[in-house]
Each structure stands twice: as C-alpha cells, then as structure tokens.
Protein backbone atom coordinates (compact mmCIF):
# COMPACT_ATOMS: atom_id res chain seq x y z
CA UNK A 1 111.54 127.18 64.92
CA UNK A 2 109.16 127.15 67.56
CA UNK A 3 106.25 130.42 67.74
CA UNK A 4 103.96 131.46 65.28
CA UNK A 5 104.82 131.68 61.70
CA UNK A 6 102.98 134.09 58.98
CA UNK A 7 102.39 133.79 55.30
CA UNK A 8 101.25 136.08 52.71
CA UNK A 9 99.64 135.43 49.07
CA UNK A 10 98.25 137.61 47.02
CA UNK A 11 95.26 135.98 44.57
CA UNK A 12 93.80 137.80 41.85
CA UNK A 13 91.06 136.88 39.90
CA UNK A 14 91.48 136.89 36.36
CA UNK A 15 87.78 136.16 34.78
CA UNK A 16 86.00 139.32 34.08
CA UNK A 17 84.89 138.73 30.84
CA UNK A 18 83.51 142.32 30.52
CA UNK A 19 80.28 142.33 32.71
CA UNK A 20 81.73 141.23 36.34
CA UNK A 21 79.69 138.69 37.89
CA UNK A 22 76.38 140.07 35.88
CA UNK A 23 75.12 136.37 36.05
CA UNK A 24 76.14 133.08 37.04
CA UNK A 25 77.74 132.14 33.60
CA UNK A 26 79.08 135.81 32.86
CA UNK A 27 82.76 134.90 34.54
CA UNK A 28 85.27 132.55 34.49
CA UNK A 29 86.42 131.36 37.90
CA UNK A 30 90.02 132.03 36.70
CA UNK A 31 92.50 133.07 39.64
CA UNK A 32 96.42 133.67 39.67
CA UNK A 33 98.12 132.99 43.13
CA UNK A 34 101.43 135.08 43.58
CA UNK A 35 104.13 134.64 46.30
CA UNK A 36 107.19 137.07 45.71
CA UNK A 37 109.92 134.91 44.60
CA UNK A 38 107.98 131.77 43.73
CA UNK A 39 106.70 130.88 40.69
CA UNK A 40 102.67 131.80 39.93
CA UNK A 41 100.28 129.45 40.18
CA UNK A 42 97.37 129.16 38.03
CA UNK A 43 93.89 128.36 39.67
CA UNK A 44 90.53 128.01 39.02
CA UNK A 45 87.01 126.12 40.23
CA UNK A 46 86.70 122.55 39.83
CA UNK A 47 85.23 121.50 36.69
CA UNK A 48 81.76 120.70 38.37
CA UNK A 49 81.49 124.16 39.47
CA UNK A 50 82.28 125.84 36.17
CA UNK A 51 86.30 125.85 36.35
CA UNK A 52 88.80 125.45 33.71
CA UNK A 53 90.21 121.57 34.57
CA UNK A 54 93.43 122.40 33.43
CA UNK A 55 94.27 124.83 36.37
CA UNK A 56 94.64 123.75 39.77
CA UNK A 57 91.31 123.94 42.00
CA UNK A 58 91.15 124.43 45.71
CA UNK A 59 90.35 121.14 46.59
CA UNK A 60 92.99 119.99 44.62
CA UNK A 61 95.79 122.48 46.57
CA UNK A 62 93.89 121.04 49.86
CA UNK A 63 95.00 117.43 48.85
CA UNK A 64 98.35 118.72 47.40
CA UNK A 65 99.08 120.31 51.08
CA UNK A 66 98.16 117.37 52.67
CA UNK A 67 99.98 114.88 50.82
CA UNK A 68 103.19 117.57 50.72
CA UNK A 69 102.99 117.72 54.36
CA UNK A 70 102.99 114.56 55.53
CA UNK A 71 106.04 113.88 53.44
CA UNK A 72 108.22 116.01 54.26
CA UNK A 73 107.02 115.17 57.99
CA UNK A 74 107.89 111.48 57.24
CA UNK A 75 111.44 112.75 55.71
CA UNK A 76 112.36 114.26 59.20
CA UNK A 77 110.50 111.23 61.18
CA UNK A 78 112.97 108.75 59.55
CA UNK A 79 115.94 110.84 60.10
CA UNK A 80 115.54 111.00 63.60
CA UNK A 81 114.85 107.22 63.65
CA UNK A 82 117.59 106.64 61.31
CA UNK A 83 115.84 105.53 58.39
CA UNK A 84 117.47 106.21 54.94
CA UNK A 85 114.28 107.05 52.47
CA UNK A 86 115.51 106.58 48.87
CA UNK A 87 112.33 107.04 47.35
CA UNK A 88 108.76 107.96 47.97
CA UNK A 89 105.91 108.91 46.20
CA UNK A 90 101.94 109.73 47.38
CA UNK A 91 98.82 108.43 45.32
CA UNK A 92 96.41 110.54 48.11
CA UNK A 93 92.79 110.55 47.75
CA UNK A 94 90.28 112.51 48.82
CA UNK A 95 86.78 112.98 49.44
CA UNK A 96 84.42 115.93 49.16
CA UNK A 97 80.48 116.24 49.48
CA UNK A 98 78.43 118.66 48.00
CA UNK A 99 75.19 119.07 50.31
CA UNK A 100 73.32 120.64 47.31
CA UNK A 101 73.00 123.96 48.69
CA UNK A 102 76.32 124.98 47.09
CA UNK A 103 77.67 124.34 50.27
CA UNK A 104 80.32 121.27 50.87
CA UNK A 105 83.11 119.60 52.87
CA UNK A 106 85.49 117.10 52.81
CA UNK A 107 85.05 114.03 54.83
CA UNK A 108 88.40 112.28 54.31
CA UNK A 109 91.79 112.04 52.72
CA UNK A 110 93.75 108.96 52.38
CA UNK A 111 97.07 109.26 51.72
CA UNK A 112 98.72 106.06 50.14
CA UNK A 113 102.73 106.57 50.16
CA UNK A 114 105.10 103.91 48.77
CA UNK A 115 108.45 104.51 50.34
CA UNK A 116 111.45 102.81 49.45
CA UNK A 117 114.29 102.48 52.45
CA UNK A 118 117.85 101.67 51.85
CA UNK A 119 117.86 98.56 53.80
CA UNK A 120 115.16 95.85 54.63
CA UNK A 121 116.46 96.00 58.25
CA UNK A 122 115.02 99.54 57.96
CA UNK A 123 111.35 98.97 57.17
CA UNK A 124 110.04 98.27 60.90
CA UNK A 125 111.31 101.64 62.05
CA UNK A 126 109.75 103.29 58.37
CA UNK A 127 106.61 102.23 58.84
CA UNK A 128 106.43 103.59 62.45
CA UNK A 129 107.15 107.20 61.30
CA UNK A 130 104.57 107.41 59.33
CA UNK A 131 102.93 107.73 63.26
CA UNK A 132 104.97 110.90 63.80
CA UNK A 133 104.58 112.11 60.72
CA UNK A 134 100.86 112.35 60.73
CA UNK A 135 101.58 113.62 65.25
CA UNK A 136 103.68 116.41 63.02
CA UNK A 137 101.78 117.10 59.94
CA UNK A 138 100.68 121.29 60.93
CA UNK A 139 98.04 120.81 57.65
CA UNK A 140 96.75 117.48 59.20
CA UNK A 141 96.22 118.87 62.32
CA UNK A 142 94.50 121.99 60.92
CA UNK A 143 91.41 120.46 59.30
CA UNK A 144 88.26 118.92 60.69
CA UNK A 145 88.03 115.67 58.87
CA UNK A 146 90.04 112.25 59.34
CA UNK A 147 93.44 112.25 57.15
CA UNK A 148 94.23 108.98 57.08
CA UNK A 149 97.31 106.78 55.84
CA UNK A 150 98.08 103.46 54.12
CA UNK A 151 101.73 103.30 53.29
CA UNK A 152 103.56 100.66 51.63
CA UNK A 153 107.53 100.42 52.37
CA UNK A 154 109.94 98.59 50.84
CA UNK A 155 114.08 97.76 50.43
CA UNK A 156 116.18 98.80 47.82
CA UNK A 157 118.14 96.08 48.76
C-alpha cells in the first residue's frame, strides 16, 4: 500500500433559486457530493451560516473523518497487538472559531471512544493502540490543530 494514493469527488451545488448568488440570502448553500459507486451524500452550510441542518456540513464531514479514521486505525493497531475489539463506538467533539471576518478554524477535536475487548487481560495492550492509532491516523496527521483522545476500554468478560 505504500505511495501516493488519489481520490476524486465530484460536488455540485444544488441552490440556485433562480437569481445565482444575486445577494447574500438569494441561494441556498445546498450541495450533492458524488463518488461513482457510492451512495450521494447530501451537504450543505452549517446552520449558523445559512445551511439546511438536516444535511451534513463540512465541519461536520471534518469530525466524521476524524473520528472514522482513527477507528479503523485502532482496528488494525489491536490486531497487530492481538487485541480482540468487540465493540466500539466514538462520541468526538470538536471545536471551531469564527474570527468574525467570515473567516474560521478549528482549534481541537477530542475524540472519546469506548471500546469493548474480549478479555480483561486485553485492556492494557487496548489502551496502548490508541498511541498508534493516532501515529497512523493519515486525517490526523493532515490538519493543523491538536486531535486529541480520551478512550474508555472495557471487557466483555
């Protein structure tokens, strides 16, 4: 898998109302993302900003990768250490500030896993690959602002 890997969207936006971007509250910020052979996906601005809530917003897909990432990261991290996950699920957070100039950022995510392991002999060893997960996480290590992690594991048994 190693060298340099390319992907391809296409993102079309869907809120002409009839006079193009004519004025600040002429449009709707509606988008539809398309990959060939996945399903679409539905976007939009965040509410604040004069989006429809009930379609996914950048800075929600930001958090989404994030959080996505570092899972599947942990997945392989605990099968090399020979960890059995039977469970896991992400509350992340994160944090964005708008400067006022209708410019922005975000300062920090904090992903908070609960992962379940098969046995309690297991946890020790879970915990740590939450290290290499985050070392592995390609999203992680492509923004400029701390992603953190507080992850809870248990035993199933």
């Amino acid at each position: 898998m190693p060298g340099t890997h390319h992907y391809r969207l296409n993102a079309l936006w869907t809120g002409n109302r009839g006079t193009g971007t004519s004025g600040y509250r002429d449009y709707d910020r509606d988008v539809t993302l398309t990959i060939d052979g996945k399903p679409e996906l539905r976007g939009s601005a965040d509410k604040p900003f004069r989006g429809d809530p009930e379609r996914w917003n950048p800075e929600d897909m930001l958090l989404a990768a994030l959080s996505q990432c570092h899972l599947l990261s942990y997945l392989h991290a605990c099968v090399v250490a020979g960890v059995v996950v039977v469970s896991y699920e992400d509350a992340a957070q994160g944090t964005m500030v708008d400067d006022g100039s209708g410019a922005g950022r975000f300062t920090d995510v904090l992903l908070m896993p609960r992962v379940v392991v098969a046995d309690a002999a297991m946890i020790p060893a879970a915990e740590a690959a939450h290290a290499s997960a985050h070392e592995w996480c390609f999203i992680a290590n492509s923004v400029n602002f701390p992603v953190r992690h507080q992850a809870e594991v248990s035993a199933a048994h």
